[in-house]
Every structure is written in structure tokens, then in C-alpha cells.
N, C-alpha and C. Protein backbone atom coordinates (compact mmCIF):
# COMPACT_ATOMS: atom_id res chain seq x y z
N UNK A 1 -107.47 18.35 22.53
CA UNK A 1 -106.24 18.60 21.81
C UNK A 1 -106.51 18.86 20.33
N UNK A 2 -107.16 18.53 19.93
CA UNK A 2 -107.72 18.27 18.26
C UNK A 2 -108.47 19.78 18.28
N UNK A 3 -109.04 20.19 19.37
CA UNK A 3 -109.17 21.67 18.96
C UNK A 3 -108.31 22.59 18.97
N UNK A 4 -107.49 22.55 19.41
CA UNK A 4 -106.18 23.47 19.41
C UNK A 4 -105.75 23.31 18.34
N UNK A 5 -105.48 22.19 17.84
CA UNK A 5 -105.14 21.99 16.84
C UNK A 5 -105.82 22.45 15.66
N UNK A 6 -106.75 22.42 15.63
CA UNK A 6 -107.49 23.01 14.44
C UNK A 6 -108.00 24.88 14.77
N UNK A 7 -107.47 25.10 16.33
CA UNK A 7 -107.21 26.50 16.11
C UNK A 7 -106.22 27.04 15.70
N UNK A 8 -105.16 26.49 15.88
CA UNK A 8 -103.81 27.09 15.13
C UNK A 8 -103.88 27.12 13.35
N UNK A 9 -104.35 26.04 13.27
CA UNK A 9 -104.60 25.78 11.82
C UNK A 9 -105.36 26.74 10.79
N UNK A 10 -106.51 26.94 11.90
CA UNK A 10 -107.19 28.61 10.84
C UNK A 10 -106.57 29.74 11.12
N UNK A 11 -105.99 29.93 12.69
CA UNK A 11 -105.08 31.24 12.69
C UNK A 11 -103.87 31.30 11.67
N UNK A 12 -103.24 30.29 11.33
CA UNK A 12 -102.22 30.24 10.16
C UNK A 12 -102.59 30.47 8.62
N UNK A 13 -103.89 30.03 8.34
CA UNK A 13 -104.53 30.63 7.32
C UNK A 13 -104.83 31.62 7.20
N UNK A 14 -105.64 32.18 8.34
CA UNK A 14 -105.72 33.80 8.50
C UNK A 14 -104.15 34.91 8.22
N UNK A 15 -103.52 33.87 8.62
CA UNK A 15 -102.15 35.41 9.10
C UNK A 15 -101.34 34.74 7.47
N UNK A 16 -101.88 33.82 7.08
CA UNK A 16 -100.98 33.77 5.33
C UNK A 16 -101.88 34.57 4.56
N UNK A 17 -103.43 34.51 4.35
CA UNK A 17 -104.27 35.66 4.09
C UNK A 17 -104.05 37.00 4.06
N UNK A 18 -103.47 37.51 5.13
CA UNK A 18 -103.72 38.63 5.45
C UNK A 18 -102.47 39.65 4.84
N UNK A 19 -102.50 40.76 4.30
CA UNK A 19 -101.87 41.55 4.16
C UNK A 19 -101.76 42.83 4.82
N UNK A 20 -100.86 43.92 5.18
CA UNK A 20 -100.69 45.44 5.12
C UNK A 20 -100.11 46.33 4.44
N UNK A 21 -100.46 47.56 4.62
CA UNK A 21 -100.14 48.42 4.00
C UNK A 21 -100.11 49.76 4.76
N UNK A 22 -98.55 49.78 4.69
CA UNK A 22 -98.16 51.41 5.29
C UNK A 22 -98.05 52.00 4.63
N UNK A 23 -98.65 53.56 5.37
CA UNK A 23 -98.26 54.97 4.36
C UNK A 23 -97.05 56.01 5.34
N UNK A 24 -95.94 56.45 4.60
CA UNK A 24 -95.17 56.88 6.21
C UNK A 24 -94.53 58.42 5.35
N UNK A 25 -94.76 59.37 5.93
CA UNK A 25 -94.02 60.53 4.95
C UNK A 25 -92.29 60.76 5.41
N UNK A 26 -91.53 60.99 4.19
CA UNK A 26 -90.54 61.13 4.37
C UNK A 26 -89.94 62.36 3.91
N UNK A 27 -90.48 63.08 3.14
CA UNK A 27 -89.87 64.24 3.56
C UNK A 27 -90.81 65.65 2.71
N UNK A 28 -90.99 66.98 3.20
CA UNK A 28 -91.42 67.87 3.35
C UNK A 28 -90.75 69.22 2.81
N UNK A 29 -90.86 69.77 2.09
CA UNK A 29 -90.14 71.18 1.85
C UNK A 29 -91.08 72.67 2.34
N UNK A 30 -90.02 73.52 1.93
CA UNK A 30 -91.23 74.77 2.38
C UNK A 30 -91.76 75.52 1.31
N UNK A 31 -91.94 74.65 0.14
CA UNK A 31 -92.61 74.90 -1.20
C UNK A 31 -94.03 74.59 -0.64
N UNK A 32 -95.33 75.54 -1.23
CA UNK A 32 -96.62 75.56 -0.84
C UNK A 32 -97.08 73.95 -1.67
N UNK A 33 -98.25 73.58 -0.86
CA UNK A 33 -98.36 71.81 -1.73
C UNK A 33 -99.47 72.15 -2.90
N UNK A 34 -99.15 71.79 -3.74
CA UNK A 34 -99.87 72.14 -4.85
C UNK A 34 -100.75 70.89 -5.34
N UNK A 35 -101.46 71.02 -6.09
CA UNK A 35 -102.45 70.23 -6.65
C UNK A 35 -102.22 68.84 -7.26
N UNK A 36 -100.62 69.19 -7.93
CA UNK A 36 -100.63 67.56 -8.64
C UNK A 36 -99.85 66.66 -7.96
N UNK A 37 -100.03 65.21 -8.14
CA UNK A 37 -99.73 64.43 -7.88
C UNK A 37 -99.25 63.67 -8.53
N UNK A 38 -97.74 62.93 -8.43
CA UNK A 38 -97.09 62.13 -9.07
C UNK A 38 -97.21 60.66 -7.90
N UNK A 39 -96.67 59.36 -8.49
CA UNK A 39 -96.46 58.02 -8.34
C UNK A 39 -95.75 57.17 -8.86
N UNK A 40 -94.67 56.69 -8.52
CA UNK A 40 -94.14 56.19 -9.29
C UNK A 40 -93.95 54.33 -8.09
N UNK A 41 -94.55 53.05 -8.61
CA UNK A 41 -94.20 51.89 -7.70
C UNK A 41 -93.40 50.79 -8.57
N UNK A 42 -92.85 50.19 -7.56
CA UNK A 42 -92.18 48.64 -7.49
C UNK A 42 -92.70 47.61 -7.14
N UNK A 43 -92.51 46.76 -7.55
CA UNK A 43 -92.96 45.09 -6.78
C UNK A 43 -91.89 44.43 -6.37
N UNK A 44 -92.05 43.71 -5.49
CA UNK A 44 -90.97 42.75 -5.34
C UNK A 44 -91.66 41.39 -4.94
N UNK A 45 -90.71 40.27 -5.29
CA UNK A 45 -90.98 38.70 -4.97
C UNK A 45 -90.34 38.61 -3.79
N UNK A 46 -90.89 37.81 -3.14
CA UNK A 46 -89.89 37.05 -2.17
C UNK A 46 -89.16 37.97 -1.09
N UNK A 47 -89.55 39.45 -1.10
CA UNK A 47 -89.12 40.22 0.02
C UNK A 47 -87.93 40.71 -1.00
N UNK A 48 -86.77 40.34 -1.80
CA UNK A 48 -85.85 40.76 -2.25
C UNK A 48 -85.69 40.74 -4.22
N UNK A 49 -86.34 40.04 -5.19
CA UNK A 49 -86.60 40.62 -6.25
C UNK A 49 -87.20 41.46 -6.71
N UNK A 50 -86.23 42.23 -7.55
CA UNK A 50 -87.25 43.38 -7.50
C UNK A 50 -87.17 43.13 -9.60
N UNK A 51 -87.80 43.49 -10.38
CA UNK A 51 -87.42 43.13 -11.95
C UNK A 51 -87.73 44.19 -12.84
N UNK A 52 -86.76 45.50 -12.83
CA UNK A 52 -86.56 46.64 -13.31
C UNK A 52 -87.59 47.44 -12.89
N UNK A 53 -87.89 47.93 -11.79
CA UNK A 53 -88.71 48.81 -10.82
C UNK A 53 -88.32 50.12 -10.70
N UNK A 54 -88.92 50.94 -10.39
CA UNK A 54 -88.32 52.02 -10.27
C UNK A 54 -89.29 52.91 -9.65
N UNK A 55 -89.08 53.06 -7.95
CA UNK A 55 -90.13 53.71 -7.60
C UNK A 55 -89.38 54.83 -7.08
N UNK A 56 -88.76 55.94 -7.80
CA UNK A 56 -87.46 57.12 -7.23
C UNK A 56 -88.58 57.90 -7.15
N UNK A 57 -88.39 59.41 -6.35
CA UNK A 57 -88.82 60.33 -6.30
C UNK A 57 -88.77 60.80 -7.63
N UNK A 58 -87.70 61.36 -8.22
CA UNK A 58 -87.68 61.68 -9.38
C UNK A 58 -88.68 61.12 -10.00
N UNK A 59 -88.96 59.52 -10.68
CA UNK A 59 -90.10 59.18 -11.26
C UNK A 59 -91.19 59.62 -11.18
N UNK A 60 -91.19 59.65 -9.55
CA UNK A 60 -92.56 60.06 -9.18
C UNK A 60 -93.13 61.17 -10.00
N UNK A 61 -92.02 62.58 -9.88
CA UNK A 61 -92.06 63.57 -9.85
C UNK A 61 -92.76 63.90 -11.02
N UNK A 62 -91.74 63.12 -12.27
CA UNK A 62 -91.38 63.21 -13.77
C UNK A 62 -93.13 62.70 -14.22
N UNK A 63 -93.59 62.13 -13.47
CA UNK A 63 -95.12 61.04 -13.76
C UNK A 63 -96.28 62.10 -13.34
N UNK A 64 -95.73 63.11 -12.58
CA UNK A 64 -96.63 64.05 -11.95
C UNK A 64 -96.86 65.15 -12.54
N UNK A 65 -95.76 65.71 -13.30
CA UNK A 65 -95.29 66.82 -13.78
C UNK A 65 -95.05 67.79 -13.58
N UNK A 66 -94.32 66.89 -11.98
CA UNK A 66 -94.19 68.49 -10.74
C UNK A 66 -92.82 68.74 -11.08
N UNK A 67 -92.35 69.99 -11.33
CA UNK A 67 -91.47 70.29 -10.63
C UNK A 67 -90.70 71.01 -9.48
N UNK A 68 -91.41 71.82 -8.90
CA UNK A 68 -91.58 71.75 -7.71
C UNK A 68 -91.83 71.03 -6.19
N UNK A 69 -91.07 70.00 -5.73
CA UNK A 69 -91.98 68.80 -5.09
C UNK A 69 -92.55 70.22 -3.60
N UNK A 70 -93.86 69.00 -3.02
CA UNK A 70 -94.01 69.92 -2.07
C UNK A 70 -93.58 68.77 -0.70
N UNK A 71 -93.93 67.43 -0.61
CA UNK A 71 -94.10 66.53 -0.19
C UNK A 71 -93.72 65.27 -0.59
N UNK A 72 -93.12 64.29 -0.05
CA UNK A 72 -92.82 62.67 -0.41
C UNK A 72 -93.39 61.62 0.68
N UNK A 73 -94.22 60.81 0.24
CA UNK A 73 -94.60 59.53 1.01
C UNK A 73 -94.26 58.48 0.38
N UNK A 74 -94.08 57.66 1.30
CA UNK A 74 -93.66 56.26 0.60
C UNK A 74 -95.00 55.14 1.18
N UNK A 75 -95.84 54.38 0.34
CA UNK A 75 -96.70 53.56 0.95
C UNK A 75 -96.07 51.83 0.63
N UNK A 76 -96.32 51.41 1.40
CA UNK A 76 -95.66 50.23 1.32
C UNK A 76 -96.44 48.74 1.91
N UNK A 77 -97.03 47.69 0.71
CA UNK A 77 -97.52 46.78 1.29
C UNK A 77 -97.39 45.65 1.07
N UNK A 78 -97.27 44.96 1.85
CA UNK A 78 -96.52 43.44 1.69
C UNK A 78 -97.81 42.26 2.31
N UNK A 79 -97.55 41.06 1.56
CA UNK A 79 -98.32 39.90 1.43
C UNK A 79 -97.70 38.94 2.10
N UNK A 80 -97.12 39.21 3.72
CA UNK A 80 -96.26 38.00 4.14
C UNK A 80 -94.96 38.29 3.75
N UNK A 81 -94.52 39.70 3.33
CA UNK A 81 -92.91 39.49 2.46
C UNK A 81 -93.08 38.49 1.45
N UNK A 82 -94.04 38.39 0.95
CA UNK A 82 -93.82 37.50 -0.41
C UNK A 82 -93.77 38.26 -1.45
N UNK A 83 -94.63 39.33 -1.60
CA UNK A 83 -95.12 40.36 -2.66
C UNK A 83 -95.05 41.39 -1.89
N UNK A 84 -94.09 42.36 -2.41
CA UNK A 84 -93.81 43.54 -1.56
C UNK A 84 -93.90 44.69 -2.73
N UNK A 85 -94.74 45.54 -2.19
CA UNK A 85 -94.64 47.05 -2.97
C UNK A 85 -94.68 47.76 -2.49
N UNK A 86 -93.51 48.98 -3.31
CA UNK A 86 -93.20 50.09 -2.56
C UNK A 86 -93.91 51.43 -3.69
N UNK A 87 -94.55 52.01 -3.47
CA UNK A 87 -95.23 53.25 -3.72
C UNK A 87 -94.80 54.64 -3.45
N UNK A 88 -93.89 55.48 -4.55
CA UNK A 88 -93.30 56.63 -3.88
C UNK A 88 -94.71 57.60 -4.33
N UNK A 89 -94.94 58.49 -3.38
CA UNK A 89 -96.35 59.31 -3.67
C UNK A 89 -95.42 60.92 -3.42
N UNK A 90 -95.57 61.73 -4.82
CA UNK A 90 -94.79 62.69 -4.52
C UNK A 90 -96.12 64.27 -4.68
N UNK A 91 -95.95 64.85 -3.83
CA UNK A 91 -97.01 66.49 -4.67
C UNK A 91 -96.29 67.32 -4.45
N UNK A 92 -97.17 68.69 -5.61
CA UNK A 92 -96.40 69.76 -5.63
C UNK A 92 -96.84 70.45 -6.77
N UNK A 93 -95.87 71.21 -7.66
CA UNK A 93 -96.64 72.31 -9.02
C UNK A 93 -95.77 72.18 -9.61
């Protein structure tokens, strides 16, 4: 019993350890994709603070110095929902 117990115990360390990170595209135009790349991210606490963030496309865009977008991804990685960031990844010319 005491080993079970002390297997749950490192699997719970492991899975508070562990983080991911998705990359997922959201949207596409029929502008050719050009070379630059904009970024614009957020953090958040606790799954729901966020403390003047601003990860808009627009930012992205404005950070890129596209105006043209060609492409939008959003990458997104969280620590347990404790520490959550959202990453808008925009290209284009």
C-alpha cells in the first residue's frame, strides 16, 4: 500500500511540473504570406487575471509592421491553468 502511495505522490508532482503549449491557426487570407512577422502576448494568473495584456491581432500586426496580414495563429501555454499565455503570431507585408 505504501507503494501506491508513493506512486501517486510522484505522478502528482510530475503532472504539477508539467506544462503545454498549443499552436492552432485561426485564420488565413488570400494575400501571398510574406516575410514579416508580428507578435503580440498576454499572461494570465490563475486561468482568469489577465493585468493590461494585449495580445489583438492588430498588435500583433502593428509589432510586425504588416499591413497586409497573410496569416493568424494563436499559441497558447498554460502551467496547470495557473500561468496562462496567449501568443497572437500574425505574417504578412
Amino acid at each position: 500500500m505504501k507503494k501506491v502511495k508513493t506512486i501517486f505522490a510522484l505522478l502528482a508532482v510530475v503532472a504539477m511540473m508539467s506544462s503545454c503549449a498549443l499552436t492552432l491557426p485561426v485564420n488565413a487570407t488570400s494575400n501571398p504570406v510574406g516575410e514579416k512577422v508580428g507578435t503580440a502576448k498576454a499572461t494570465g494568473y490563475l486561468g482568469a487575471i489577465f493585468f493590461d495584456a494585449d495580445a489583438s491581432i492588430r498588435t500583433a500586426a502593428k509589432n510586425g509592421g504588416i499591413t497586409k496580414i497573410s496569416t493568424v495563429d494563436i499559441k497558447q501555454t498554460s502551467l496547470l491553468n495557473l500561468i496562462v499565455t496567449y501568443e497572437t503570431i500574425v505574417t504578412g507585408k
